[in-house]
Protein backbone atom coordinates (compact mmCIF):
# COMPACT_ATOMS: atom_id res chain seq x y z
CA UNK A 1 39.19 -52.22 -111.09
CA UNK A 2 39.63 -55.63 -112.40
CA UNK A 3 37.03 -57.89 -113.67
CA UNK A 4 36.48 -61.54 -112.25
CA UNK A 5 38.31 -63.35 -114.29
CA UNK A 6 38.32 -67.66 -114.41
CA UNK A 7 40.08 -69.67 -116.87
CA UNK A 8 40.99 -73.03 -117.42
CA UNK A 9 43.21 -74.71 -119.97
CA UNK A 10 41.76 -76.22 -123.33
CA UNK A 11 43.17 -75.42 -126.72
CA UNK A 12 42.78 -72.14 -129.33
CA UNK A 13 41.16 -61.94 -132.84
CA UNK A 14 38.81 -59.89 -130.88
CA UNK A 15 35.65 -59.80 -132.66
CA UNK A 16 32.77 -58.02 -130.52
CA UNK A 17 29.15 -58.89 -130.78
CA UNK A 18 27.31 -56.23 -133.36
CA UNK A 19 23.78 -55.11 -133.36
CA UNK A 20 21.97 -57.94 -133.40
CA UNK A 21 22.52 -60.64 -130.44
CA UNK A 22 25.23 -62.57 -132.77
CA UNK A 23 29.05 -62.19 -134.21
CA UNK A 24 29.45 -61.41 -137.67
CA UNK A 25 30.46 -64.29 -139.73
CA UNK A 26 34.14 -63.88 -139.65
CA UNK A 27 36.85 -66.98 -139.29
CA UNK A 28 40.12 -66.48 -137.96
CA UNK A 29 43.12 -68.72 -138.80
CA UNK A 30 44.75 -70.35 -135.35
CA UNK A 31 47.38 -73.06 -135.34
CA UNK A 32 45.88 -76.13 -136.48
CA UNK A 33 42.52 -75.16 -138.43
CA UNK A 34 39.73 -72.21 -138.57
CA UNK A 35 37.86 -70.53 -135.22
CA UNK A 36 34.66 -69.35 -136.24
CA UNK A 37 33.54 -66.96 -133.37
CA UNK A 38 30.19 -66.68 -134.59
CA UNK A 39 29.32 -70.27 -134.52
CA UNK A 40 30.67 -70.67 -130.53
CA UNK A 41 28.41 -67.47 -130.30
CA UNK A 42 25.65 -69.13 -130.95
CA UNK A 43 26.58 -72.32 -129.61
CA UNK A 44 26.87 -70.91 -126.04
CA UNK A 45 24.55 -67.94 -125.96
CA UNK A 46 20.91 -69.74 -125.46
CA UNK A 47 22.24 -71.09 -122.25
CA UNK A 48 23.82 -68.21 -121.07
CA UNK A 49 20.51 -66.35 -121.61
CA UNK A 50 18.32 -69.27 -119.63
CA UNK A 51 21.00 -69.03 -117.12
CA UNK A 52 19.99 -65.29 -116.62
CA UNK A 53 23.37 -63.90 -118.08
CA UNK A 54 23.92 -61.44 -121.41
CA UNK A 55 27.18 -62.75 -123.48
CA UNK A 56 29.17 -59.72 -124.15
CA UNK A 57 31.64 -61.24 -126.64
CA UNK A 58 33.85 -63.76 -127.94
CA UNK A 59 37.13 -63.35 -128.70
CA UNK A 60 40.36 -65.99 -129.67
CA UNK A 61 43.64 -64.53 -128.97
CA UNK A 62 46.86 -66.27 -129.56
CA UNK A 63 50.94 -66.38 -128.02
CA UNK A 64 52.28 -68.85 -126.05
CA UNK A 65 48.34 -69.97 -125.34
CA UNK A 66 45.75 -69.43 -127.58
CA UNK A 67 42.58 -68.56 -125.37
CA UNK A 68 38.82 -68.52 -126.05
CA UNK A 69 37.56 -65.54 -123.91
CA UNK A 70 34.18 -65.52 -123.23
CA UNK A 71 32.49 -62.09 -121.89
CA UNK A 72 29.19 -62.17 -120.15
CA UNK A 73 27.57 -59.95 -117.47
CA UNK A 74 24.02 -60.65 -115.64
CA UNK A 75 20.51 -59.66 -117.11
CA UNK A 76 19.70 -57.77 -113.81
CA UNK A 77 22.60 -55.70 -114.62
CA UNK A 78 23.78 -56.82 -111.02
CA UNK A 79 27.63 -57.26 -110.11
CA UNK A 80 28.69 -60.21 -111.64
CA UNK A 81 30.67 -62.46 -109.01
CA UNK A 82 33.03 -64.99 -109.08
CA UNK A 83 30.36 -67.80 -109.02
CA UNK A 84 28.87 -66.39 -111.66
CA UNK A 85 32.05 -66.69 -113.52
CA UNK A 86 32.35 -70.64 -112.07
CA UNK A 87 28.57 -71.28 -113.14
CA UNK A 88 29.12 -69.81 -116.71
CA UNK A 89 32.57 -71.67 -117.01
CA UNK A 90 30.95 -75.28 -116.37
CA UNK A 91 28.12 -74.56 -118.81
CA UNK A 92 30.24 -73.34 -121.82
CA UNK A 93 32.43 -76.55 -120.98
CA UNK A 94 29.96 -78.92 -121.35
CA UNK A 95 28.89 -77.45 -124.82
CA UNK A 96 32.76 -77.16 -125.96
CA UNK A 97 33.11 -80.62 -124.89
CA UNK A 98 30.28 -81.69 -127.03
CA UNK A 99 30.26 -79.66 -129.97
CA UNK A 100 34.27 -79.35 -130.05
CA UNK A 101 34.40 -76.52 -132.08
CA UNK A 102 38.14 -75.65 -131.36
CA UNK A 103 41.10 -78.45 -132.25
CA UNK A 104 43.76 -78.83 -130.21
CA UNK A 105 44.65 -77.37 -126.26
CA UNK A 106 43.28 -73.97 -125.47
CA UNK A 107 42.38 -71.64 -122.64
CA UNK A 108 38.72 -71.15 -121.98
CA UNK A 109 38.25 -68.02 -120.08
CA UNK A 110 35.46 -66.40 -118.83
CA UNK A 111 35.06 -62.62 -117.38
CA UNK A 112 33.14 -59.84 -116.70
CA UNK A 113 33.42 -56.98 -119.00
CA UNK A 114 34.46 -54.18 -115.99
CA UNK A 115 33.41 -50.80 -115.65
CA UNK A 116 34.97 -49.36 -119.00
CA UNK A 117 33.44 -51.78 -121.09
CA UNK A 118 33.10 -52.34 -124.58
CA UNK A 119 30.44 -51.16 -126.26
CA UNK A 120 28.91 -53.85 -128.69
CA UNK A 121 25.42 -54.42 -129.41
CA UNK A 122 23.17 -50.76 -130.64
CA UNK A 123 21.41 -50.92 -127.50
CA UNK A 124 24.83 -50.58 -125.31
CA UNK A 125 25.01 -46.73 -127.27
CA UNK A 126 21.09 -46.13 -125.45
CA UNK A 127 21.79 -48.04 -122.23
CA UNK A 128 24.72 -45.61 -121.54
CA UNK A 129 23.78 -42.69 -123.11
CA UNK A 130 25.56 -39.62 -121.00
CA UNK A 131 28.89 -41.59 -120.39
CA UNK A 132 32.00 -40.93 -122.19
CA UNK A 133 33.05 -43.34 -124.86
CA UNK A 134 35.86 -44.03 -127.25
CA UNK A 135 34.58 -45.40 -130.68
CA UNK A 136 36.95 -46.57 -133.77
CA UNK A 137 35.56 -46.57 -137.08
CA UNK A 138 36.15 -49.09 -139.95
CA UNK A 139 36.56 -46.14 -142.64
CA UNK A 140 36.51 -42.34 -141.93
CA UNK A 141 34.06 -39.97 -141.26
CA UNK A 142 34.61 -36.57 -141.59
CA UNK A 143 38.16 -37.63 -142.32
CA UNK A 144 38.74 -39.19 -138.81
CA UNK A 145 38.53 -43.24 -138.02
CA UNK A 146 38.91 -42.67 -133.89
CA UNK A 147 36.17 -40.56 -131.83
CA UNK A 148 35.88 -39.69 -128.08
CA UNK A 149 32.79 -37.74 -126.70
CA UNK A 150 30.04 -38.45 -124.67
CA UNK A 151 26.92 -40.48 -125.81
CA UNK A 152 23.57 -39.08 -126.72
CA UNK A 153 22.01 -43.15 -127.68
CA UNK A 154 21.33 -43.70 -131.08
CA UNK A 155 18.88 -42.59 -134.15
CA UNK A 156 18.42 -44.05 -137.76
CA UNK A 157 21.46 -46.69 -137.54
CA UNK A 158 23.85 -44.08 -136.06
CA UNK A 159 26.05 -43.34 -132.89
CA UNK A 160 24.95 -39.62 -131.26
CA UNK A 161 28.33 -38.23 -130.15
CA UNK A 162 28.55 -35.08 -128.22
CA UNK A 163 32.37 -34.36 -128.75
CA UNK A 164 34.87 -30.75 -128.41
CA UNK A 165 33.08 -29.91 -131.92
CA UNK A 166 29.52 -30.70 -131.47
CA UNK A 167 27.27 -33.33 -131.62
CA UNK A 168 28.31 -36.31 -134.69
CA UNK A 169 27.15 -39.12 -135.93
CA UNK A 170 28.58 -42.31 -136.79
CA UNK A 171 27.37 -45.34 -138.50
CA UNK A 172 26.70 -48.31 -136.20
CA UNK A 173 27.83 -50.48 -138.99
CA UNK A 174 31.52 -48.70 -139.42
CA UNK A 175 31.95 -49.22 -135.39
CA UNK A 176 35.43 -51.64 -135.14
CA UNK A 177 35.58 -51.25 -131.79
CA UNK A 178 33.76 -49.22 -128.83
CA UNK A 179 34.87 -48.97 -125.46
CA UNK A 180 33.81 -47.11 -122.14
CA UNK A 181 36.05 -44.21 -120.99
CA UNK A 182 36.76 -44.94 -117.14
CA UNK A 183 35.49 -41.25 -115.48
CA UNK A 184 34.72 -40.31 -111.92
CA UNK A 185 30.80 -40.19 -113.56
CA UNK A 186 30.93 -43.56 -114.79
CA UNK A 187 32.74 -44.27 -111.28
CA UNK A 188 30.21 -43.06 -109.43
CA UNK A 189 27.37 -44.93 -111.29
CA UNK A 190 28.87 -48.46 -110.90
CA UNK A 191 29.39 -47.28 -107.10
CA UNK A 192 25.59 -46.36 -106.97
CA UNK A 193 24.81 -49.69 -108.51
CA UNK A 194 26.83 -52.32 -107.06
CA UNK A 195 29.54 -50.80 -104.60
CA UNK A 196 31.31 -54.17 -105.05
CA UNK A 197 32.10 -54.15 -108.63
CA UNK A 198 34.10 -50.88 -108.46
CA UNK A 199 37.44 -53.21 -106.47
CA UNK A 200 36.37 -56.96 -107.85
CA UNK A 201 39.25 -59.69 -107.32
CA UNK A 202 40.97 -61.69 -110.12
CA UNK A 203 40.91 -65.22 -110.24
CA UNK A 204 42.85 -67.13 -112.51
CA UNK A 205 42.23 -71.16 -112.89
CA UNK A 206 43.80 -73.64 -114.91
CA UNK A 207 43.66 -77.30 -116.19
CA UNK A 208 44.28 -79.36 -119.24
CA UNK A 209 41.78 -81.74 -120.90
């Protein structure tokens, strides 16, 4: 179960979107200056969203490439294909190109988030309320940072969590990162939806600007 997946080469820490439609304001160090992920953020989102897409997140990672990853998935909640990923690719492109918030060669790429997806904005918690999640926490609650239960949506800034011990709660704010557990139920769902997102094919392209 692979997302589609299109890249091509350009020049470049996951940070996922919070509550609101935006990153937080953090900069990470790369080779060669600052990346602020917030700023590309909203750079790139107000097309993505006239284009009929939802950006997911933005992420830099580093090694022998560094790579701007960009996450989106359609507003109808449809399967997102690979000319979706192609359409979304030559948009963000044109507003690197301009705005060139990135110095030196990177790797744009652009996929969708899958079926165990990360969890980032509040109303992810409502939209899948009933699915199994795995949520890790900034600083402790109840003397644990990492949770896994199912999801009962949210209520007064905080996560619902049905887990082995009952139902929890944990601050939307303390969420570092939140992810969809991959279960026959969740399975099932995407299969209901769009059979062709549960086997999607991988494409992988390249160049250098």
């Amino acid at each position: 179960m692979h997302p589609h997946l299109i890249g091509e080469e350009r020049g470049s820490f996951v940070h996922p979107l919070r509550k609101d439609s935006h990153l937080s304001q953090l900069v990470f160090w790369k080779v060669g200056g600052l990346v602020d992920t917030s700023s590309i953020a909203q750079l790139i989102e107000p097309s993505l969203t006239s284009m009929g897409y939802r950006l997911v997140r933005v992420a830099v990672t580093g090694g022998r490439r560094m790579t701007l990853q960009i996450m989106a998935e359609r507003l109808d909640d449809a399967s997102i294909s690979l000319e979706d990923c192609e359409q979304i690719s030559h948009s963000i492109s044109a507003l690197l190109d301009v705005a060139d918030p990135i110095a030196g060669a990177y790797v744009l790429e652009v996929s969708s988030p899958g079926i165990d997806r990360p969890l980032v904005r509040a109303e992810d918690y409502d939209r899948f309320n009933g699915f199994e999640a795995r949520i890790e926490l900034a600083m402790p609650v109840n003397g644990r940072k990492r949770y896994r239960g199912r999801l009962l949506g949210t209520a007064e800034g905080a996560i619902r969590l049905l887990t082995d011990a009952g139902e929890t709660r944990l601050p939307l704010e303390a969420v570092m990162r939140a992810k969809l557990v991959l279960t026959d139920d969740l399975i099932a769902a995407a299969r209901a939806q769009t059979p062709q997102s549960v086997q999607m094919p991988t494409e992988t392209r390249s160049r250098t600007c």
